[in-house]
PDB file of N, CA and C in Angstrom:
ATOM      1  N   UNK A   1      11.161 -12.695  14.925  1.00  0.00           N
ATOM      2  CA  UNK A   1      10.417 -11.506  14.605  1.00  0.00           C
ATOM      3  C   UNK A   1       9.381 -11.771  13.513  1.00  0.00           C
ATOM      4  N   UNK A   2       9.513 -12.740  12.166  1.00  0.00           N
ATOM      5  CA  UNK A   2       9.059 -12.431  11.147  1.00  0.00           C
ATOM      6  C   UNK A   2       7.569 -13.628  11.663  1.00  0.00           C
ATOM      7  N   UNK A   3       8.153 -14.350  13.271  1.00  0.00           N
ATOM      8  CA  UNK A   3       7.047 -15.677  13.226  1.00  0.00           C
ATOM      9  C   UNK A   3       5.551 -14.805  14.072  1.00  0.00           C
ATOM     10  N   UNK A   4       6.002 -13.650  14.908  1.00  0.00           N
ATOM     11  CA  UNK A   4       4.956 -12.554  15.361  1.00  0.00           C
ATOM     12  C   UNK A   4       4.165 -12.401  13.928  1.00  0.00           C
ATOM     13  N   UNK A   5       4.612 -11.870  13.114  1.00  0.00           N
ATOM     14  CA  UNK A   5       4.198 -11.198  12.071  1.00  0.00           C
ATOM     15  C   UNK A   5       2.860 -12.137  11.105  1.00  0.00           C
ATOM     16  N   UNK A   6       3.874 -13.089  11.072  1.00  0.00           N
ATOM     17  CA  UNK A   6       3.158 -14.069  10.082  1.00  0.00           C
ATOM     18  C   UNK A   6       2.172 -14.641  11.112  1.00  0.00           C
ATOM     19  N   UNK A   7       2.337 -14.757  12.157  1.00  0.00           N
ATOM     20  CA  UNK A   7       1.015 -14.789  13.047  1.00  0.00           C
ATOM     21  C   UNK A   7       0.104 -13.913  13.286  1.00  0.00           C
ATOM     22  N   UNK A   8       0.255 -12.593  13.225  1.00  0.00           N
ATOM     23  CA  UNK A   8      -0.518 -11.509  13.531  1.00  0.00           C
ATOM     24  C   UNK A   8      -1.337 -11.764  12.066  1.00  0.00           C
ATOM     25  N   UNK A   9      -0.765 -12.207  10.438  1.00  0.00           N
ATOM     26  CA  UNK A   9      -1.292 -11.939   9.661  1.00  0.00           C
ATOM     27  C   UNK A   9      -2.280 -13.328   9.373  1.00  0.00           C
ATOM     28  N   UNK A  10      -2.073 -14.489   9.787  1.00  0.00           N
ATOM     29  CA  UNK A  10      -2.721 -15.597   9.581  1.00  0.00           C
ATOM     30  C   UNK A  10      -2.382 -16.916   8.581  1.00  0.00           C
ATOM     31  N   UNK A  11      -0.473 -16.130   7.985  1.00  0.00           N
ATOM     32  CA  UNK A  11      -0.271 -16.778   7.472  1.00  0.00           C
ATOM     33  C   UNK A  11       0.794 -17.328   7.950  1.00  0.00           C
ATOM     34  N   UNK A  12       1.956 -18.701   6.860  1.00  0.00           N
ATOM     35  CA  UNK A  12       2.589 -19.457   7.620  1.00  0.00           C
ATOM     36  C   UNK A  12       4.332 -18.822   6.916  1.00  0.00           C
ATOM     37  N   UNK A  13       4.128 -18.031   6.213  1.00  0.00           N
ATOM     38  CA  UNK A  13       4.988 -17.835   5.162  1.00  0.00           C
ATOM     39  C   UNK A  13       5.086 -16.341   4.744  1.00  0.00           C
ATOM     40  N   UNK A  14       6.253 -16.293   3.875  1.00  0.00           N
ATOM     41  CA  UNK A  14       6.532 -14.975   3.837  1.00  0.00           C
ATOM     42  C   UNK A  14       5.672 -15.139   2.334  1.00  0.00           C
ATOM     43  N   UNK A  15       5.983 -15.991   1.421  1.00  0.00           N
ATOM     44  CA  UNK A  15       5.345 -15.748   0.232  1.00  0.00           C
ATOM     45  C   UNK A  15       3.494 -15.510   0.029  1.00  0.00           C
ATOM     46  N   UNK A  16       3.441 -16.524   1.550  1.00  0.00           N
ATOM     47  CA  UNK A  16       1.873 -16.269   1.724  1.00  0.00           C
ATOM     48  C   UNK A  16       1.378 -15.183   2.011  1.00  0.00           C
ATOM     49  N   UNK A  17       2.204 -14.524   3.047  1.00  0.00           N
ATOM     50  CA  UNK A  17       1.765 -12.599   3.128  1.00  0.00           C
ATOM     51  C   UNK A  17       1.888 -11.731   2.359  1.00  0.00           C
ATOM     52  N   UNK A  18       3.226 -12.232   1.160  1.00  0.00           N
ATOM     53  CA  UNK A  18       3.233 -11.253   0.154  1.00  0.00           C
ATOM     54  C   UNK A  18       1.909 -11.606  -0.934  1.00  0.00           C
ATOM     55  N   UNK A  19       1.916 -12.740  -0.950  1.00  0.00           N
ATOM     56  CA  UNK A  19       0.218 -12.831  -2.347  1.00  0.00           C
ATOM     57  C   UNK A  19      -1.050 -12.403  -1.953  1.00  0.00           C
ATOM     58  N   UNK A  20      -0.696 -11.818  -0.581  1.00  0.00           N
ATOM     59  CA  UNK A  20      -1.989 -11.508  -0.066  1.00  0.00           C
ATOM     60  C   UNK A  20      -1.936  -9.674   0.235  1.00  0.00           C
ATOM     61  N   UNK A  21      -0.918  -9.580   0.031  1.00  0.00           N
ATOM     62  CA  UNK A  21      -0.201  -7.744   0.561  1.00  0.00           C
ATOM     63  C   UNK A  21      -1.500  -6.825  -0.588  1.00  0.00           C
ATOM     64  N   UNK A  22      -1.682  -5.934  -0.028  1.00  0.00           N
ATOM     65  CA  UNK A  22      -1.740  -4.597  -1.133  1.00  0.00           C
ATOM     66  C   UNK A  22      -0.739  -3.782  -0.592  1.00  0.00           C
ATOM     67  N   UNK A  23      -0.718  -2.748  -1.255  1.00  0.00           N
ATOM     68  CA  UNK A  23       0.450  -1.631  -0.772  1.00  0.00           C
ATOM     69  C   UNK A  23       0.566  -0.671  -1.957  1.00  0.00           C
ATOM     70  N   UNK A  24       0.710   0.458  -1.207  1.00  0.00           N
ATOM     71  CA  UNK A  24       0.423   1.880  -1.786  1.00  0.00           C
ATOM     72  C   UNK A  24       1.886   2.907  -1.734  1.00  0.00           C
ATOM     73  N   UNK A  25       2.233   3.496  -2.667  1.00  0.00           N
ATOM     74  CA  UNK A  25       3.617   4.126  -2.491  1.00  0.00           C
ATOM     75  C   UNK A  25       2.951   5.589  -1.967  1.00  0.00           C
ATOM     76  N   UNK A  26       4.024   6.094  -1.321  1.00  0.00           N
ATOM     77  CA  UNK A  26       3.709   7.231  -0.517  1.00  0.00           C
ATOM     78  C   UNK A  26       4.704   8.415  -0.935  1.00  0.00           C
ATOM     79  N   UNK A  27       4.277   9.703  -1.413  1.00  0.00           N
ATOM     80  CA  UNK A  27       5.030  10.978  -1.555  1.00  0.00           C
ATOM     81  C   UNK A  27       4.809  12.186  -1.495  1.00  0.00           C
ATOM     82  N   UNK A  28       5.824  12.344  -0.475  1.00  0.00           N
ATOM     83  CA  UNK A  28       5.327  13.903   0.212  1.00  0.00           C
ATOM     84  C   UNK A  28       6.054  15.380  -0.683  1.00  0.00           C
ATOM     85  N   UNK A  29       5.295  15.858  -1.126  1.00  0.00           N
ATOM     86  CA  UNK A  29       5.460  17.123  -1.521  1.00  0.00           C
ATOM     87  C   UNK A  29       5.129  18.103  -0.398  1.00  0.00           C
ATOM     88  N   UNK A  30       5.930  19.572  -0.836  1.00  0.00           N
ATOM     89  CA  UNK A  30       6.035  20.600   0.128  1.00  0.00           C
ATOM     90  C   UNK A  30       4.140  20.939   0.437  1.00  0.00           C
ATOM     91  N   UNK A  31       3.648  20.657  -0.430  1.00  0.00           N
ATOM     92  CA  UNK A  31       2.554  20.917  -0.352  1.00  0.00           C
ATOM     93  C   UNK A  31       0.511  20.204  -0.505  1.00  0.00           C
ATOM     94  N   UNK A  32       1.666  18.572  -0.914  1.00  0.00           N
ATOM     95  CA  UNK A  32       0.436  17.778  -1.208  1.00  0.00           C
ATOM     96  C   UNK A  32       0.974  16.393  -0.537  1.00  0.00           C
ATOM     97  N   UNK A  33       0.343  15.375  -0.842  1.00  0.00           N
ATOM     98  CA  UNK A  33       0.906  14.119  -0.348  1.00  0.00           C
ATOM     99  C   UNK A  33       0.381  13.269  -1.347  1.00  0.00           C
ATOM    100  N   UNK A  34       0.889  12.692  -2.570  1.00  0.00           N
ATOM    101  CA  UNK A  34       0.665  11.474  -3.506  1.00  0.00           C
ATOM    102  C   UNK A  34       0.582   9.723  -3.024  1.00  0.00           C
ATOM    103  N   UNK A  35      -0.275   9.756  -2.953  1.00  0.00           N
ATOM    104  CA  UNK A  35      -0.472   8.083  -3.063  1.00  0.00           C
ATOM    105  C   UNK A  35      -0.816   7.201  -4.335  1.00  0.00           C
ATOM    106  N   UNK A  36      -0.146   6.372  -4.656  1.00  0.00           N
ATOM    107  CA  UNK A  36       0.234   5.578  -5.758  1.00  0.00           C
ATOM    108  C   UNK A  36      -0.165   4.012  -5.464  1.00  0.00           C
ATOM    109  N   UNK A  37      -1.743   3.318  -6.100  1.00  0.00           N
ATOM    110  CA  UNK A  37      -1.664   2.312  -5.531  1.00  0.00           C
ATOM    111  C   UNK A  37      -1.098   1.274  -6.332  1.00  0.00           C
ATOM    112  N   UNK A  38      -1.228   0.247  -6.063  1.00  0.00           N
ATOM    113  CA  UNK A  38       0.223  -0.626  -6.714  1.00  0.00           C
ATOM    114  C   UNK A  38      -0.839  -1.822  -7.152  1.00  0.00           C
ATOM    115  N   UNK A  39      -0.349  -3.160  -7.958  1.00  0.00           N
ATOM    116  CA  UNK A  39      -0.817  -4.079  -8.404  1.00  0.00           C
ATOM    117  C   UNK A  39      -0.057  -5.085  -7.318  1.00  0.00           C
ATOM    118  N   UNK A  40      -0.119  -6.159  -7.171  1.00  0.00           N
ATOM    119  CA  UNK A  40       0.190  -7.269  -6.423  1.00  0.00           C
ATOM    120  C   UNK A  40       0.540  -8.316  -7.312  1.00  0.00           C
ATOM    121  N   UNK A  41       2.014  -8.594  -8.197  1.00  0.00           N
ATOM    122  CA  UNK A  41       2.248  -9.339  -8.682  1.00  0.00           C
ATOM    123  C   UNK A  41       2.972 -10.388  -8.590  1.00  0.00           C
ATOM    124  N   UNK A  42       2.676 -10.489  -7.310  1.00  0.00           N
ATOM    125  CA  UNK A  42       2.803 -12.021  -6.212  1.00  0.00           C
ATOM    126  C   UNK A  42       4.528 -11.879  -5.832  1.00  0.00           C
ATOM    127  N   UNK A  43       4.981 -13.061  -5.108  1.00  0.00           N
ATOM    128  CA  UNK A  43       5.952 -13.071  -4.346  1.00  0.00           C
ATOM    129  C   UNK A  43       7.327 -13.120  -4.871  1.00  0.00           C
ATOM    130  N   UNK A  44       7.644 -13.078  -6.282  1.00  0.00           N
ATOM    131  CA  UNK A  44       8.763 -13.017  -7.046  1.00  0.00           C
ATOM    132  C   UNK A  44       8.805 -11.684  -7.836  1.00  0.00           C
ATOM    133  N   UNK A  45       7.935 -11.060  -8.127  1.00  0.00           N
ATOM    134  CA  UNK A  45       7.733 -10.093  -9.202  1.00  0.00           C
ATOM    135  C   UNK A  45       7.403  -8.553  -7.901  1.00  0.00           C
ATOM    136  N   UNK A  46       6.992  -8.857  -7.281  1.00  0.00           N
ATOM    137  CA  UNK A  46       6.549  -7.445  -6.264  1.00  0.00           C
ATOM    138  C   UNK A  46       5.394  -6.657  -6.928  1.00  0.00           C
ATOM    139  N   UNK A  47       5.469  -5.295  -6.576  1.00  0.00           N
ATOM    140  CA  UNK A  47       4.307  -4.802  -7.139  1.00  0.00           C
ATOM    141  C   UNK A  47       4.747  -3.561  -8.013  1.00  0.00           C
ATOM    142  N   UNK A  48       3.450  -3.527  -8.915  1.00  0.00           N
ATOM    143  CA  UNK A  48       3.911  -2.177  -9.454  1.00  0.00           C
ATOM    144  C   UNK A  48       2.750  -1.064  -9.827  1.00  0.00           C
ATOM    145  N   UNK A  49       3.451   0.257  -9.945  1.00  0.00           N
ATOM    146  CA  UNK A  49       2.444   1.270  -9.907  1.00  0.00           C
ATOM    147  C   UNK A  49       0.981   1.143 -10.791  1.00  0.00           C
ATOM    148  N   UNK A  50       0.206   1.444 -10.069  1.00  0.00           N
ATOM    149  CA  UNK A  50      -1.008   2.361 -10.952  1.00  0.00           C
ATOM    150  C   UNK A  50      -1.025   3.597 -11.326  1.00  0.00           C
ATOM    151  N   UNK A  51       0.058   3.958 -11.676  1.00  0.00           N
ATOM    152  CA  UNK A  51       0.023   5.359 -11.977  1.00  0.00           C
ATOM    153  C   UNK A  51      -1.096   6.016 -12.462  1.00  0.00           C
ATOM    154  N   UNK A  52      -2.406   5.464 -13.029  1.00  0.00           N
ATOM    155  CA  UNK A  52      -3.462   5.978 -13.779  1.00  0.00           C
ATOM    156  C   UNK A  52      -4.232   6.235 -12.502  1.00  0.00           C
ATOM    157  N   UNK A  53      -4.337   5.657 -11.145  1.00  0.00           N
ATOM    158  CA  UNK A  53      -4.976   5.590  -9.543  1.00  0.00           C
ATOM    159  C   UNK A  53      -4.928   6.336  -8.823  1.00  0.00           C
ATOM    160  N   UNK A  54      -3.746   7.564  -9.258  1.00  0.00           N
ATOM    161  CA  UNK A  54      -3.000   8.040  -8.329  1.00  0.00           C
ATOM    162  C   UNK A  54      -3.918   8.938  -7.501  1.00  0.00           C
ATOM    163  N   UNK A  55      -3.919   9.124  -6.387  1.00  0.00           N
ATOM    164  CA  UNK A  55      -4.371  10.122  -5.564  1.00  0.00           C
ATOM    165  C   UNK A  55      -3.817  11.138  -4.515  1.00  0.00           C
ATOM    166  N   UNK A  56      -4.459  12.394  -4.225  1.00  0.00           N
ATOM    167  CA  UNK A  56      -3.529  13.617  -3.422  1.00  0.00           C
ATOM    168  C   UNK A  56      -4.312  14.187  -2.092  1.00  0.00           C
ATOM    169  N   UNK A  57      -3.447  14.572  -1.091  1.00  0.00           N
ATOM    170  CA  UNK A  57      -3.976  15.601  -0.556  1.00  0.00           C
ATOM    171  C   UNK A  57      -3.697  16.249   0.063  1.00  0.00           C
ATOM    172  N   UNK A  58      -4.162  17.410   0.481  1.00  0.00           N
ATOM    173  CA  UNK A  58      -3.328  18.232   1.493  1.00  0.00           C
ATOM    174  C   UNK A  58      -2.631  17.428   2.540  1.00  0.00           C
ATOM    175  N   UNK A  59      -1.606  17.974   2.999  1.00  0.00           N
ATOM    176  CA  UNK A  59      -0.654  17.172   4.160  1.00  0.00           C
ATOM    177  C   UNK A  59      -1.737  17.548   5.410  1.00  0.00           C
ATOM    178  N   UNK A  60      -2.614  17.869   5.426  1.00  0.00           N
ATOM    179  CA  UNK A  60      -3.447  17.569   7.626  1.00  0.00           C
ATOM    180  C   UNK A  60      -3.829  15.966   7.142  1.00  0.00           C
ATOM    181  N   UNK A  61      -3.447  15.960   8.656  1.00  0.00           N
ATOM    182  CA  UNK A  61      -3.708  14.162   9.196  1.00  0.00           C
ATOM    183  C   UNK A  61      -4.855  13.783   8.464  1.00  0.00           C
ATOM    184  N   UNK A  62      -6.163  14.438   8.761  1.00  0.00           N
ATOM    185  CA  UNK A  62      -7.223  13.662   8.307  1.00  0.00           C
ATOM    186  C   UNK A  62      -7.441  13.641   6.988  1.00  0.00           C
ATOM    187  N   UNK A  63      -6.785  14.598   6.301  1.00  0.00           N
ATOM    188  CA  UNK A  63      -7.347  14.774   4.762  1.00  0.00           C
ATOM    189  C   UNK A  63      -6.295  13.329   4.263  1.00  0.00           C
ATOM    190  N   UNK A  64      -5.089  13.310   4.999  1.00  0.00           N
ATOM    191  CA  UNK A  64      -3.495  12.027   4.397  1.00  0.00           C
ATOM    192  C   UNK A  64      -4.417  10.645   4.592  1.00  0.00           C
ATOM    193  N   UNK A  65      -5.073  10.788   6.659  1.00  0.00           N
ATOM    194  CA  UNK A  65      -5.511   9.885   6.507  1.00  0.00           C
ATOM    195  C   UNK A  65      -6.776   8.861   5.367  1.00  0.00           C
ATOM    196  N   UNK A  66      -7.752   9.796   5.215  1.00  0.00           N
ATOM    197  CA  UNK A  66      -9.099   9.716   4.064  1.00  0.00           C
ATOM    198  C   UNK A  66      -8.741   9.224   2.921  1.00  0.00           C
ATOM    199  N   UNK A  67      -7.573   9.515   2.547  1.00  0.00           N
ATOM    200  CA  UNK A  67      -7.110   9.333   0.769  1.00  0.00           C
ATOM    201  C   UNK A  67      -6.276   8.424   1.240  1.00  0.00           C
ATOM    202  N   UNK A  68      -5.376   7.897   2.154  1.00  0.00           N
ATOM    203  CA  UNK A  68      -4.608   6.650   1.748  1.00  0.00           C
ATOM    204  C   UNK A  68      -5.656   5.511   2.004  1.00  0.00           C
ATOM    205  N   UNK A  69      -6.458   5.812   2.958  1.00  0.00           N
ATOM    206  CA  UNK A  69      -7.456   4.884   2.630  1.00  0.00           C
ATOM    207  C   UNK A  69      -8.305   4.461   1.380  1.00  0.00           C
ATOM    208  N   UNK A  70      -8.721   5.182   0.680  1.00  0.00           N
ATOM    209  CA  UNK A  70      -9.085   5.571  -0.599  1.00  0.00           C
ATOM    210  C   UNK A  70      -8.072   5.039  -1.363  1.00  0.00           C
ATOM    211  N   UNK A  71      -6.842   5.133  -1.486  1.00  0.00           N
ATOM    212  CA  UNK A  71      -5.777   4.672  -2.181  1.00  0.00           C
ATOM    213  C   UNK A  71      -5.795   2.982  -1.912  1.00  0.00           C
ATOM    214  N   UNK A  72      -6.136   2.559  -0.835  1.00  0.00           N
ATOM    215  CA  UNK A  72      -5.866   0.941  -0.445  1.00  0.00           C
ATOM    216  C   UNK A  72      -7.159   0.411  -1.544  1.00  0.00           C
ATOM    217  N   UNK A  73      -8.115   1.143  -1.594  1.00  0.00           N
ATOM    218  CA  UNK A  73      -9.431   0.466  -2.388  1.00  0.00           C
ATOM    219  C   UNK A  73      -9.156   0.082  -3.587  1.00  0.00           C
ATOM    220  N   UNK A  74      -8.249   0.882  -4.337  1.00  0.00           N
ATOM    221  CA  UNK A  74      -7.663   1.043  -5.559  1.00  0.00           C
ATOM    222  C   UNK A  74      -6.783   0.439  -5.926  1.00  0.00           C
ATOM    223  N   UNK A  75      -6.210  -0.176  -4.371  1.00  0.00           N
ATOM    224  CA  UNK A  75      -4.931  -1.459  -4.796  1.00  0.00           C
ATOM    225  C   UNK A  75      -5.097  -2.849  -5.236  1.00  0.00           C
ATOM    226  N   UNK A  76      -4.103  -3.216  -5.941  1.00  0.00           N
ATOM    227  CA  UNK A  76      -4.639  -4.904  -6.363  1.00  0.00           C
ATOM    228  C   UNK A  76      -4.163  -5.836  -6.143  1.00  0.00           C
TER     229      UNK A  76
END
C-alpha cells in the first residue's frame, strides 16, 4: 500500500514524503470550520501549529473549499 503512495508522490521513502508534507489541522464548529496551518518539522519531530495563520469559514463546500486552500499557502 505505502509503495502506491510513495509512487504517486515521487518519493522512495516515508521520511522523504514526510520532509516534503504540508498539512493543515481541520475543525468543525456548529457553525464555522477552522483551519490551522502547521510548520513541517521534518520526519522525527512532525508538525506544529500556526496558531497566529489560523483561518475560518462558513461550513458550504465552496467557502471550506477556498480557505483550506488558502490555509495550504500558509503552511510550512
Amino acid at each position: 500500500m505505502l509503495d502506491g503512495l510513495f509512487l504517486a508522490a515521487g518519493v522512495k521513502s516515508w521520511a522523504a514524503l514526510v520532509r516534503s508534507a504540508k498539512s493543515v489541522d481541520i475543525e468543525f464548529g456548529t457553525n464555522r470550520v477552522a483551519f490551522t496551518p502547521t510548520r513541517n518539522l521534518g520526519p522525527k519531530e512532525g508538525f506544529e501549529q500556526l496558531t497566529m495563520k489560523v483561518r475560518t469559514s462558513p461550513p458550504e463546500r465552496e467557502a471550506v473549499g477556498e480557505t483550506l486552500l488558502a490555509a495550504f499557502t500558509e503552511a510550512e
